[in-house]
N, C-alpha and C. Protein backbone atom coordinates (compact mmCIF):
# COMPACT_ATOMS: atom_id res chain seq x y z
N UNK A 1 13.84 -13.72 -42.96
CA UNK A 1 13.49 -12.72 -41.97
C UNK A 1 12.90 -11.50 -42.67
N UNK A 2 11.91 -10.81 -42.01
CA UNK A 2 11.60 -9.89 -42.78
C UNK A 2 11.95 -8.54 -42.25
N UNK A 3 12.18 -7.33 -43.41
CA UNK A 3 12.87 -6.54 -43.13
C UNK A 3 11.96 -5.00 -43.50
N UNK A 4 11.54 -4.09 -42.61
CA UNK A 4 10.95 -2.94 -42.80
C UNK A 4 12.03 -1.77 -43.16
N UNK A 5 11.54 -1.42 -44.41
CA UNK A 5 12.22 -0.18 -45.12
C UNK A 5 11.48 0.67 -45.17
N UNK A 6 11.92 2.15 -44.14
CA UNK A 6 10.63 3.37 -44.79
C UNK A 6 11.35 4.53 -45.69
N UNK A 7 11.03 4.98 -46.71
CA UNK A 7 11.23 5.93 -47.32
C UNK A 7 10.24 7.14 -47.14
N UNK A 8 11.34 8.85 -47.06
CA UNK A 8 10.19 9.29 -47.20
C UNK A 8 10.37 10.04 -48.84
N UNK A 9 9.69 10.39 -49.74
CA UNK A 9 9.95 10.20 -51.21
C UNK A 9 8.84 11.46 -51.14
N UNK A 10 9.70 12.28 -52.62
CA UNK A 10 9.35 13.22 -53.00
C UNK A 10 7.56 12.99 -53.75
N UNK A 11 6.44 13.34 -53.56
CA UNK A 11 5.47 13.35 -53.67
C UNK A 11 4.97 13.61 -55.39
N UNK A 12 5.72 13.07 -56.28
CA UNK A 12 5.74 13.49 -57.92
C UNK A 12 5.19 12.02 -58.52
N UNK A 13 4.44 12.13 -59.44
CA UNK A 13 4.61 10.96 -60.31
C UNK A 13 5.80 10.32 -60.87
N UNK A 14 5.60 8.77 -61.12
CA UNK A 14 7.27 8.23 -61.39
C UNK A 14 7.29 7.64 -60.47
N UNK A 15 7.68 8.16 -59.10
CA UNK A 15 8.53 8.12 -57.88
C UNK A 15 7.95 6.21 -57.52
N UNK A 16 7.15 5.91 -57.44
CA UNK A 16 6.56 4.82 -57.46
C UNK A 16 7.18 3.40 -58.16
N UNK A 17 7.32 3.83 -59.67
CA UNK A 17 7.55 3.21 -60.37
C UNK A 17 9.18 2.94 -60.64
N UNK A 18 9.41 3.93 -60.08
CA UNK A 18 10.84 3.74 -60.17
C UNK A 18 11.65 2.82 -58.67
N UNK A 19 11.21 3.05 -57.93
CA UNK A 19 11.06 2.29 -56.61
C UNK A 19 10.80 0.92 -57.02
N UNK A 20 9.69 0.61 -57.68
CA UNK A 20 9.31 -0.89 -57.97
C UNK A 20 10.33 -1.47 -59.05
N UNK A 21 10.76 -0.61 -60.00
CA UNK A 21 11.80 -0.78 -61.10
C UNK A 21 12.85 -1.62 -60.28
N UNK A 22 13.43 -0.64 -59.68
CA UNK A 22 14.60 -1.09 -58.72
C UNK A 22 14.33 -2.66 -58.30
N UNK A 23 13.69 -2.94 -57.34
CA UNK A 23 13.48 -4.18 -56.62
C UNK A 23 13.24 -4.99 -58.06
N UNK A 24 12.67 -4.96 -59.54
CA UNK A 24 12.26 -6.08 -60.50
C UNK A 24 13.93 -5.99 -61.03
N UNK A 25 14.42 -4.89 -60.99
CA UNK A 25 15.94 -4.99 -61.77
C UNK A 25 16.93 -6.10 -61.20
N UNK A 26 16.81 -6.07 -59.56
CA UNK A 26 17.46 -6.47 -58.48
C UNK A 26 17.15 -8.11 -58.20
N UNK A 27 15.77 -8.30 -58.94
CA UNK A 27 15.30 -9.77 -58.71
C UNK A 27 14.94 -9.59 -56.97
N UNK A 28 14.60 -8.54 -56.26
CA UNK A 28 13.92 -9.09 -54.96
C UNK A 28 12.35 -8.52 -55.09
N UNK A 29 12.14 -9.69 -54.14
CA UNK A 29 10.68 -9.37 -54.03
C UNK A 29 10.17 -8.43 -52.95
N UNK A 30 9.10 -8.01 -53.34
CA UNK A 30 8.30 -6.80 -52.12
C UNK A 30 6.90 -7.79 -51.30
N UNK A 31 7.19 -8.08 -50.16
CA UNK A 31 6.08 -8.87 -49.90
C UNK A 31 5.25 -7.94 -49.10
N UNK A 32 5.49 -6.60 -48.86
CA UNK A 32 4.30 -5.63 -48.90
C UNK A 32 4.78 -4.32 -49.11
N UNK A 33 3.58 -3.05 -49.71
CA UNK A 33 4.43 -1.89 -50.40
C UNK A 33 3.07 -0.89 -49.75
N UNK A 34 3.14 -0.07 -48.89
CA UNK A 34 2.39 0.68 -48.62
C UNK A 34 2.86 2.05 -48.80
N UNK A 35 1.96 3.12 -49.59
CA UNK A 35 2.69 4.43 -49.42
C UNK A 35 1.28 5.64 -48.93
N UNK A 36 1.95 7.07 -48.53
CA UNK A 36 0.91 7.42 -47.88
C UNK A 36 1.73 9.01 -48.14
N UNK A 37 0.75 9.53 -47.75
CA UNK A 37 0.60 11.20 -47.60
C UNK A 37 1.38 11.66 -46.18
N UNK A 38 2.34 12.20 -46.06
CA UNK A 38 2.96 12.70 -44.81
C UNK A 38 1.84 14.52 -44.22
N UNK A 39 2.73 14.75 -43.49
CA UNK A 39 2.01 15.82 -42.70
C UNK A 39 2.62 17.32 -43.69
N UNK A 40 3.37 16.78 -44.42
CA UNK A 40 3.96 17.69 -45.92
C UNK A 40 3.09 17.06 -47.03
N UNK A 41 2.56 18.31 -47.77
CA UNK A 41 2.10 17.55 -48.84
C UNK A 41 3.05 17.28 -50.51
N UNK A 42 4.09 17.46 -49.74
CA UNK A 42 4.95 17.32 -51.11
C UNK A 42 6.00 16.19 -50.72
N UNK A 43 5.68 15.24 -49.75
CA UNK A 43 6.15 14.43 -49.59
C UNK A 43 5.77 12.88 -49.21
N UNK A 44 5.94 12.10 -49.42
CA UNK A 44 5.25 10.62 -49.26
C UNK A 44 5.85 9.86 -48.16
N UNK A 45 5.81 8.94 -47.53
CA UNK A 45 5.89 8.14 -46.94
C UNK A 45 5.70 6.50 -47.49
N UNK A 46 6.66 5.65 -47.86
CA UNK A 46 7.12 4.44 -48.38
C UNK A 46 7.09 3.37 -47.38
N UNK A 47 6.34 2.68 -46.90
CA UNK A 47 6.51 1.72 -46.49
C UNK A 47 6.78 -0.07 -46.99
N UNK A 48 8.17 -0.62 -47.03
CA UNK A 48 8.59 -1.95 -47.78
C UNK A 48 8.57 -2.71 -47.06
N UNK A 49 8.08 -3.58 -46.91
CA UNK A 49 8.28 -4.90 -46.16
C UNK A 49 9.12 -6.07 -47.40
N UNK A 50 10.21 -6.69 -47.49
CA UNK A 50 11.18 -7.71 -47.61
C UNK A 50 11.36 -8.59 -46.91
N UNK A 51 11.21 -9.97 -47.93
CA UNK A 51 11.67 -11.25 -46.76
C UNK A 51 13.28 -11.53 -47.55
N UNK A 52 14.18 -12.19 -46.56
CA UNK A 52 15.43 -11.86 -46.98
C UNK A 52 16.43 -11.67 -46.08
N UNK A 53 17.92 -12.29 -46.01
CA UNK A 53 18.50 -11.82 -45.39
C UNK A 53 19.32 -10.62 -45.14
N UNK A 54 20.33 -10.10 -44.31
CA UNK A 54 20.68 -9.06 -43.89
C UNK A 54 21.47 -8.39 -44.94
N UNK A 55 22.17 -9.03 -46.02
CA UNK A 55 22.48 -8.68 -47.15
C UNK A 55 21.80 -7.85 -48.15
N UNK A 56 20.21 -8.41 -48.19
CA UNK A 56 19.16 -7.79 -49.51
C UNK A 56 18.91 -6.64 -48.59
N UNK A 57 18.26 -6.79 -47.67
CA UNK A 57 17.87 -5.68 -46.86
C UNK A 57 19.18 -4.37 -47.13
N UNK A 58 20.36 -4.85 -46.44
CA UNK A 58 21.25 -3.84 -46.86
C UNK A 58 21.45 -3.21 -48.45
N UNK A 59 21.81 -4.35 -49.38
CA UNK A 59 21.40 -3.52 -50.48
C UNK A 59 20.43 -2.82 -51.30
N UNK A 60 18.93 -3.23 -51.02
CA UNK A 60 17.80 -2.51 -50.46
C UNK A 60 18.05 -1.03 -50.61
N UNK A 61 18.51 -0.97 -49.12
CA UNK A 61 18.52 0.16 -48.66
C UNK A 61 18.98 1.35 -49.36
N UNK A 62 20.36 0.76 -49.69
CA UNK A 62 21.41 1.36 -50.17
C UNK A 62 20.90 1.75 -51.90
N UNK A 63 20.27 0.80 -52.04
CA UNK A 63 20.06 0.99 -53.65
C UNK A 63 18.61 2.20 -53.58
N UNK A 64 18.07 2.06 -52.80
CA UNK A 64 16.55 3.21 -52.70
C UNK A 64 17.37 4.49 -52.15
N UNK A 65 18.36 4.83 -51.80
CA UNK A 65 19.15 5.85 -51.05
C UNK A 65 19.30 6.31 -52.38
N UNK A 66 19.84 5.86 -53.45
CA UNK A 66 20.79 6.45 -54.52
C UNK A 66 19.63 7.10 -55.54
N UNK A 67 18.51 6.49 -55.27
CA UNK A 67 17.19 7.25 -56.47
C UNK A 67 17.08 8.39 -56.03
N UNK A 68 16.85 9.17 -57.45
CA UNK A 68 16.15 10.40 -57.47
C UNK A 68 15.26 10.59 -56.93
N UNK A 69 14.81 11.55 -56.08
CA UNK A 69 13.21 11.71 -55.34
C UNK A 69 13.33 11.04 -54.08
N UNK A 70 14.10 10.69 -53.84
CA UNK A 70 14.06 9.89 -52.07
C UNK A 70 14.79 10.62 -51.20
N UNK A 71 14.50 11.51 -50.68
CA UNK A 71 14.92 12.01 -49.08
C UNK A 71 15.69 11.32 -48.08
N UNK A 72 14.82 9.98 -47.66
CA UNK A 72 15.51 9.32 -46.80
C UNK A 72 15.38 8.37 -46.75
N UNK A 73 15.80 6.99 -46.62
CA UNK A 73 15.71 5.71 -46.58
C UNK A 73 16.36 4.89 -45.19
N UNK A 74 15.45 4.37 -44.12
CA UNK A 74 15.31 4.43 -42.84
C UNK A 74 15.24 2.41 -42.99
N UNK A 75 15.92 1.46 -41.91
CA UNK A 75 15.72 0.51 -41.68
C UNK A 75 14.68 0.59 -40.24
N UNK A 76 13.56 -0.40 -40.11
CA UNK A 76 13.22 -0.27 -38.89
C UNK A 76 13.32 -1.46 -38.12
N UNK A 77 14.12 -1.20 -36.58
CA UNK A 77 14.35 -2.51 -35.86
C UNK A 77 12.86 -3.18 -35.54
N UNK A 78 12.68 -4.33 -36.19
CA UNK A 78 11.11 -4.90 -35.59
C UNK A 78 11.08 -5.17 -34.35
N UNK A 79 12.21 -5.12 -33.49
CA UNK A 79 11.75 -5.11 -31.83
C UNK A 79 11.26 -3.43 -31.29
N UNK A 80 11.71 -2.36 -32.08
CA UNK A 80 11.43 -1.35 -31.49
C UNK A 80 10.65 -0.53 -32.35
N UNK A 81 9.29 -1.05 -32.77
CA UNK A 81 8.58 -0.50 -33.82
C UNK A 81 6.89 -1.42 -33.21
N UNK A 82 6.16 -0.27 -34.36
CA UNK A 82 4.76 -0.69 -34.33
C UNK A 82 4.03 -0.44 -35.78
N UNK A 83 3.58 -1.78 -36.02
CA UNK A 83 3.39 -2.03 -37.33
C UNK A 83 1.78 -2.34 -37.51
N UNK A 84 1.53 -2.37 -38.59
CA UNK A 84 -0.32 -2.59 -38.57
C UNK A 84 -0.57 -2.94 -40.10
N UNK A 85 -1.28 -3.84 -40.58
CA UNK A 85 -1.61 -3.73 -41.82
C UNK A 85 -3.63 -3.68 -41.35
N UNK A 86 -4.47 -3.34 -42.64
CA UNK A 86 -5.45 -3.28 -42.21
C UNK A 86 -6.05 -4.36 -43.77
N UNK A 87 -7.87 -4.95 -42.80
CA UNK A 87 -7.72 -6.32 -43.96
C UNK A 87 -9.70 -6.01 -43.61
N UNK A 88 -9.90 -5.95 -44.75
CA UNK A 88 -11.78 -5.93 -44.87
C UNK A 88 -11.87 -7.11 -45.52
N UNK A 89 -12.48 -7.89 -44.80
CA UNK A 89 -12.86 -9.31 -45.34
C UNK A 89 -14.48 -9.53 -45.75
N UNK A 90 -14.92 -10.05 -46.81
CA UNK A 90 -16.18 -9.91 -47.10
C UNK A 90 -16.61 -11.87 -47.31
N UNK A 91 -17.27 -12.33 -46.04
CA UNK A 91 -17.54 -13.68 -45.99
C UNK A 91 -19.32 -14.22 -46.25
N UNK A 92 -19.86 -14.92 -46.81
CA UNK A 92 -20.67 -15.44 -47.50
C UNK A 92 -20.86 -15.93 -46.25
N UNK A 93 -22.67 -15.98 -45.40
CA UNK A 93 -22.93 -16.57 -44.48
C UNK A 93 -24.48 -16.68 -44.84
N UNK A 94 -24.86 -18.02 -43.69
CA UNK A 94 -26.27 -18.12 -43.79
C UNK A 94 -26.11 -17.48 -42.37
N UNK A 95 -28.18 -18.02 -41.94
CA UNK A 95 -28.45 -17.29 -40.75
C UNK A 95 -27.63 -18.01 -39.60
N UNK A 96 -27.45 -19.43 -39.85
CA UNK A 96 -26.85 -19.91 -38.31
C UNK A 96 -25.66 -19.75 -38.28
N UNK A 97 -24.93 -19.07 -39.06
CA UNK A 97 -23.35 -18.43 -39.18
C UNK A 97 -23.52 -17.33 -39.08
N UNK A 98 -24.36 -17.08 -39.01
CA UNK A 98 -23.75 -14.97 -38.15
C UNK A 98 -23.69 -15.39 -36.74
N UNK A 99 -24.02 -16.05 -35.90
CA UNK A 99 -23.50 -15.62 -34.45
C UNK A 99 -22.22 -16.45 -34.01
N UNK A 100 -21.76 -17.29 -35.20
CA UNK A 100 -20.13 -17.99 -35.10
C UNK A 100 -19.50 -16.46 -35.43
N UNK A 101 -19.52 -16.02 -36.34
CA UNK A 101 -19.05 -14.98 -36.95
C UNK A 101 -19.12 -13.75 -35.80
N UNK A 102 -20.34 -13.11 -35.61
CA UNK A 102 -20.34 -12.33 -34.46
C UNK A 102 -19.54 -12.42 -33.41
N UNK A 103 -19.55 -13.50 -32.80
CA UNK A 103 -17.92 -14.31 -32.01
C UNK A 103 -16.81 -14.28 -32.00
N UNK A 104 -16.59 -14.60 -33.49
CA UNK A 104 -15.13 -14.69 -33.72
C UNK A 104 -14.60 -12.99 -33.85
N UNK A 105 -15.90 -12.06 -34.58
CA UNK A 105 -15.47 -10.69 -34.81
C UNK A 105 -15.10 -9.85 -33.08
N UNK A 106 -15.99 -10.84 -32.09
CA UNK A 106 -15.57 -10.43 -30.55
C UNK A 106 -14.48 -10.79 -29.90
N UNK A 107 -14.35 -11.30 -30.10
CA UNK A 107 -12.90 -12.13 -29.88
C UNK A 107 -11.45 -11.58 -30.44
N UNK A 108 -12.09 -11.30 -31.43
CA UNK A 108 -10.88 -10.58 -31.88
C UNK A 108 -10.53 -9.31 -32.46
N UNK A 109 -11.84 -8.30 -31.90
CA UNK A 109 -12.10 -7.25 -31.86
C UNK A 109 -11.62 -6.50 -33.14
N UNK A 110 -12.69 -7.47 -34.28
CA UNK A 110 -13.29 -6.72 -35.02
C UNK A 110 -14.23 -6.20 -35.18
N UNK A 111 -14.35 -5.28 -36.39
CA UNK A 111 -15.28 -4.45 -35.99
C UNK A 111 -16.49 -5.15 -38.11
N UNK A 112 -18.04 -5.13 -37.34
CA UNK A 112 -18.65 -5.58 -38.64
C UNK A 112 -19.06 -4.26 -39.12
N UNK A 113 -18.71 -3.89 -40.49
CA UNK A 113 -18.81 -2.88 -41.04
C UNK A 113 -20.19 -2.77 -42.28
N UNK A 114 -20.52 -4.25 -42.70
CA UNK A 114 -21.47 -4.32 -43.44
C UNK A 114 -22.13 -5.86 -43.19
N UNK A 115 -23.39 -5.77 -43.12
CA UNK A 115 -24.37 -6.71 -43.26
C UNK A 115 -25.19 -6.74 -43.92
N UNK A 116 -25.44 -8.52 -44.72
CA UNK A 116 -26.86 -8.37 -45.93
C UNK A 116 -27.56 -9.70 -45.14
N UNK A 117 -28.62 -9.92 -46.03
CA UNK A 117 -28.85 -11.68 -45.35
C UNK A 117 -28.17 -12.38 -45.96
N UNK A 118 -27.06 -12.42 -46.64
CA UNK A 118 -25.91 -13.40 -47.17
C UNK A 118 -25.02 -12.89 -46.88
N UNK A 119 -24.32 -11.80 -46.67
CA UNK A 119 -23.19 -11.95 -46.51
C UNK A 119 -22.72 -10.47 -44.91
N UNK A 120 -21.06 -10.85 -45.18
CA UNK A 120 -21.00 -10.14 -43.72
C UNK A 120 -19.83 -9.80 -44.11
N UNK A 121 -18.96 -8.04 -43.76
CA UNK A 121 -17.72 -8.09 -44.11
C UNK A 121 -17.64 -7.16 -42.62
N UNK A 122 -16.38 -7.69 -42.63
CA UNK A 122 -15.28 -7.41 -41.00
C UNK A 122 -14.03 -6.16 -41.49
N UNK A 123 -13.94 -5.69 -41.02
CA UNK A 123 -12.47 -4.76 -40.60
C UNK A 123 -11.52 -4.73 -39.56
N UNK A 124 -10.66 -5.07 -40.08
CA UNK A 124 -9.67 -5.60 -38.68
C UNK A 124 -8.15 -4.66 -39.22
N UNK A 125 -8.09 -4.31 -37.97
CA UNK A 125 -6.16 -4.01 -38.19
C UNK A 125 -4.80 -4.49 -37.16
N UNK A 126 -4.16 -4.56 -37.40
CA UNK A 126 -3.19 -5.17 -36.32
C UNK A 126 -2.29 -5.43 -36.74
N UNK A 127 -1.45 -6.25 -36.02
CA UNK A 127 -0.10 -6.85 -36.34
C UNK A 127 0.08 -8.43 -37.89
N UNK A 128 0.25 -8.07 -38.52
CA UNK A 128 0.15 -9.09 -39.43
C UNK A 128 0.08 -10.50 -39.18
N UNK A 129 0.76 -10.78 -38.19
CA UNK A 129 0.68 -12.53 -37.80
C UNK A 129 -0.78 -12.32 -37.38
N UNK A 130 -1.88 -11.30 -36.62
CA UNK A 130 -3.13 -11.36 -36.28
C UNK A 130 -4.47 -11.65 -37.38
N UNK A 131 -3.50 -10.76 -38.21
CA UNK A 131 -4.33 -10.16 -39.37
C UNK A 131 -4.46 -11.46 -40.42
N UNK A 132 -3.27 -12.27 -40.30
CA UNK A 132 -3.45 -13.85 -41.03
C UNK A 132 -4.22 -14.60 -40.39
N UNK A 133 -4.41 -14.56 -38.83
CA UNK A 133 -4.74 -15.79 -38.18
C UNK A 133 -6.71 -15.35 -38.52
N UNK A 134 -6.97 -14.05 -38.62
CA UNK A 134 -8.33 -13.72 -38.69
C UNK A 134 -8.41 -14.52 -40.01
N UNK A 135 -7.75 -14.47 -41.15
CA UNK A 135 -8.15 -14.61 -42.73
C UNK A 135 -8.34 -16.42 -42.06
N UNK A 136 -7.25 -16.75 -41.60
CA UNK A 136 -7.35 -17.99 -41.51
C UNK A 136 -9.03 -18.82 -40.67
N UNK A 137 -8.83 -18.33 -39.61
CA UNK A 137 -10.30 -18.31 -38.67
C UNK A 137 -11.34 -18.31 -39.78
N UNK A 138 -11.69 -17.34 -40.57
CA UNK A 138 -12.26 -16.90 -41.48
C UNK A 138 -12.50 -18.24 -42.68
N UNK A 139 -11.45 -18.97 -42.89
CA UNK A 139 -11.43 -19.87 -44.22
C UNK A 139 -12.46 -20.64 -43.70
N UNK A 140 -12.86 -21.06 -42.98
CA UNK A 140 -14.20 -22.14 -42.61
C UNK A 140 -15.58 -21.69 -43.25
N UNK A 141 -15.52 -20.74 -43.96
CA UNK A 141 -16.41 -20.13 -44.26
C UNK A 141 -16.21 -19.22 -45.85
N UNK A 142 -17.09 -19.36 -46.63
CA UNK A 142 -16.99 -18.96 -47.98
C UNK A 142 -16.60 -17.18 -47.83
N UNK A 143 -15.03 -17.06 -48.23
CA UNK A 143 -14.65 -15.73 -48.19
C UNK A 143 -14.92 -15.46 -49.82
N UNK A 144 -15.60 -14.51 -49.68
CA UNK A 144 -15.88 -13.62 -50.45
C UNK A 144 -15.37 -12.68 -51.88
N UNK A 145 -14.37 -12.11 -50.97
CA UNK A 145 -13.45 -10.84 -50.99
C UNK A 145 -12.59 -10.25 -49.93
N UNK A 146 -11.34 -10.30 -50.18
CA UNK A 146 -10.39 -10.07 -49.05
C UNK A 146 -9.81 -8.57 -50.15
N UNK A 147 -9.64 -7.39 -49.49
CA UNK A 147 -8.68 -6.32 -49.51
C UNK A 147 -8.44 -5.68 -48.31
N UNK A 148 -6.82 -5.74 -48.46
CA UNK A 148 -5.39 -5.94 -47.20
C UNK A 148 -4.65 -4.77 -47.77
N UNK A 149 -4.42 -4.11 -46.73
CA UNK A 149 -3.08 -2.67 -46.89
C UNK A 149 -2.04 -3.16 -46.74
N UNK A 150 -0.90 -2.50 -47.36
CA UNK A 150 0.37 -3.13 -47.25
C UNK A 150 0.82 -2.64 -45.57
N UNK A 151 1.66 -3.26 -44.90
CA UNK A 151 1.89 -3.09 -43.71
C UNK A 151 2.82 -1.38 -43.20
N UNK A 152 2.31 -0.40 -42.96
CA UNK A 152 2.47 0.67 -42.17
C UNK A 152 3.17 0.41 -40.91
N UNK A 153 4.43 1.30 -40.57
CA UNK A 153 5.17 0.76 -39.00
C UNK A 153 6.00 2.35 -38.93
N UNK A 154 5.80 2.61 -37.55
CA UNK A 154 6.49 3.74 -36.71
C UNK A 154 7.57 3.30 -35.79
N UNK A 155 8.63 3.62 -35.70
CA UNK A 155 9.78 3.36 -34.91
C UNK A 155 8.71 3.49 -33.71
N UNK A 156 9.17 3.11 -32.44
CA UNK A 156 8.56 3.27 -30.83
C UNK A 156 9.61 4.55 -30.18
N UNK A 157 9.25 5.17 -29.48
CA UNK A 157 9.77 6.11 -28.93
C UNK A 157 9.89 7.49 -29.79
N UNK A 158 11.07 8.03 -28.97
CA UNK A 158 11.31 9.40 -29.41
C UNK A 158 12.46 9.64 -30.83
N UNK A 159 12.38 8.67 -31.53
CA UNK A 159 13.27 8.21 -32.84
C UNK A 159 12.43 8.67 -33.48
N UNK A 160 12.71 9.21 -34.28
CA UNK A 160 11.80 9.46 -36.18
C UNK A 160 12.87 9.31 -37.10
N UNK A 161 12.59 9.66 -38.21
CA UNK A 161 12.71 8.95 -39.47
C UNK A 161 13.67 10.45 -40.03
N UNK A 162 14.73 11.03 -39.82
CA UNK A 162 15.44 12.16 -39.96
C UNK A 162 15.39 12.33 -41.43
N UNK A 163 14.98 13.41 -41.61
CA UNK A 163 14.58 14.18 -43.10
C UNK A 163 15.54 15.03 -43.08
N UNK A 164 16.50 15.11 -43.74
CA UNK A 164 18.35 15.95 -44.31
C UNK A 164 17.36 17.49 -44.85
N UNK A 165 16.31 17.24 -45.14
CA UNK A 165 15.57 18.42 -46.24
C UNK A 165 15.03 19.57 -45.29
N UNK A 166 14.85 19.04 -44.03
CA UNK A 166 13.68 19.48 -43.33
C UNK A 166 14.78 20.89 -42.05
């Protein structure tokens, strides 16, 4: 099962590496790591995605709580959240494959961001099971170059992510 961890982390060099330390010390894996600039600029925003049961997740948590530089360390329920990873795909086409392509980018409301007479790259964001099924759609056809953001997610509602600092 996979498990969303957000941190929000002091904005210093290190802070990164020591985060990733943790999880290689621990033997778990990060099957996505997104981090970002908050509306403070001295503070970051950590986004972990973990596959794993309710155990790793908990010690996870507990173990990113105890580092230096971390503010807060937040589980998010995946029924009451909204998540997005974003994926620019760069696919190798002739001429009678751009209007399969044009199609499939309608369909699934992407958006084409670059065109040559060989090739074609897409931008898509969404929910990750979407964001695979495009790569997948996509394999019929000589991919290129794929670069994918690690997955970003906001609790739903009037919940945030309580900062002890703030």
């Amino acid at each position: 099962m996979k498990h969303y961890i957000v941190a929000l982390v002091e904005n210093r060099a290190g802070v990164l590496a020591r985060i990733s330390g943790l999880f290689a010390r621990r033997g778990f894996n990060i099957d996505s790591l997104a981090v970002g600039m908050t509306d403070d600029p001295k503070v970051s925003r950590v986004t972990i995605v973990v596959d794993g049961d309710k155990y790793i997740s908990e010690q996870v948590t507990r173990q990113l709580s105890k580092l230096h530089d971390i503010r807060t360390v937040h589980q998010l329920d995946p029924d009451y959240m909204v998540q997005r990873d974003l994926v620019l795909v760069k696919v190798k086409i002739t001429p009678e494959q751009r209007g399969e392509i044009y199609d499939l980018a309608k369909i699934m409301e992407c958006e084409i961001v670059d065109i040559s007479h060989t090739t074609l790259m897409l931008e898509f964001d969404d929910r990750t099971p979407k964001v695979n099924l495009l790569i997948d759609l996509l394999g019929k056809y000589e991919i290129l170059e794929i670069a994918r953001t690690g997955t970003i997610a906001l609790q739903k509602g009037e919940g945030t992510i309580y900062d002890p600092e703030e």
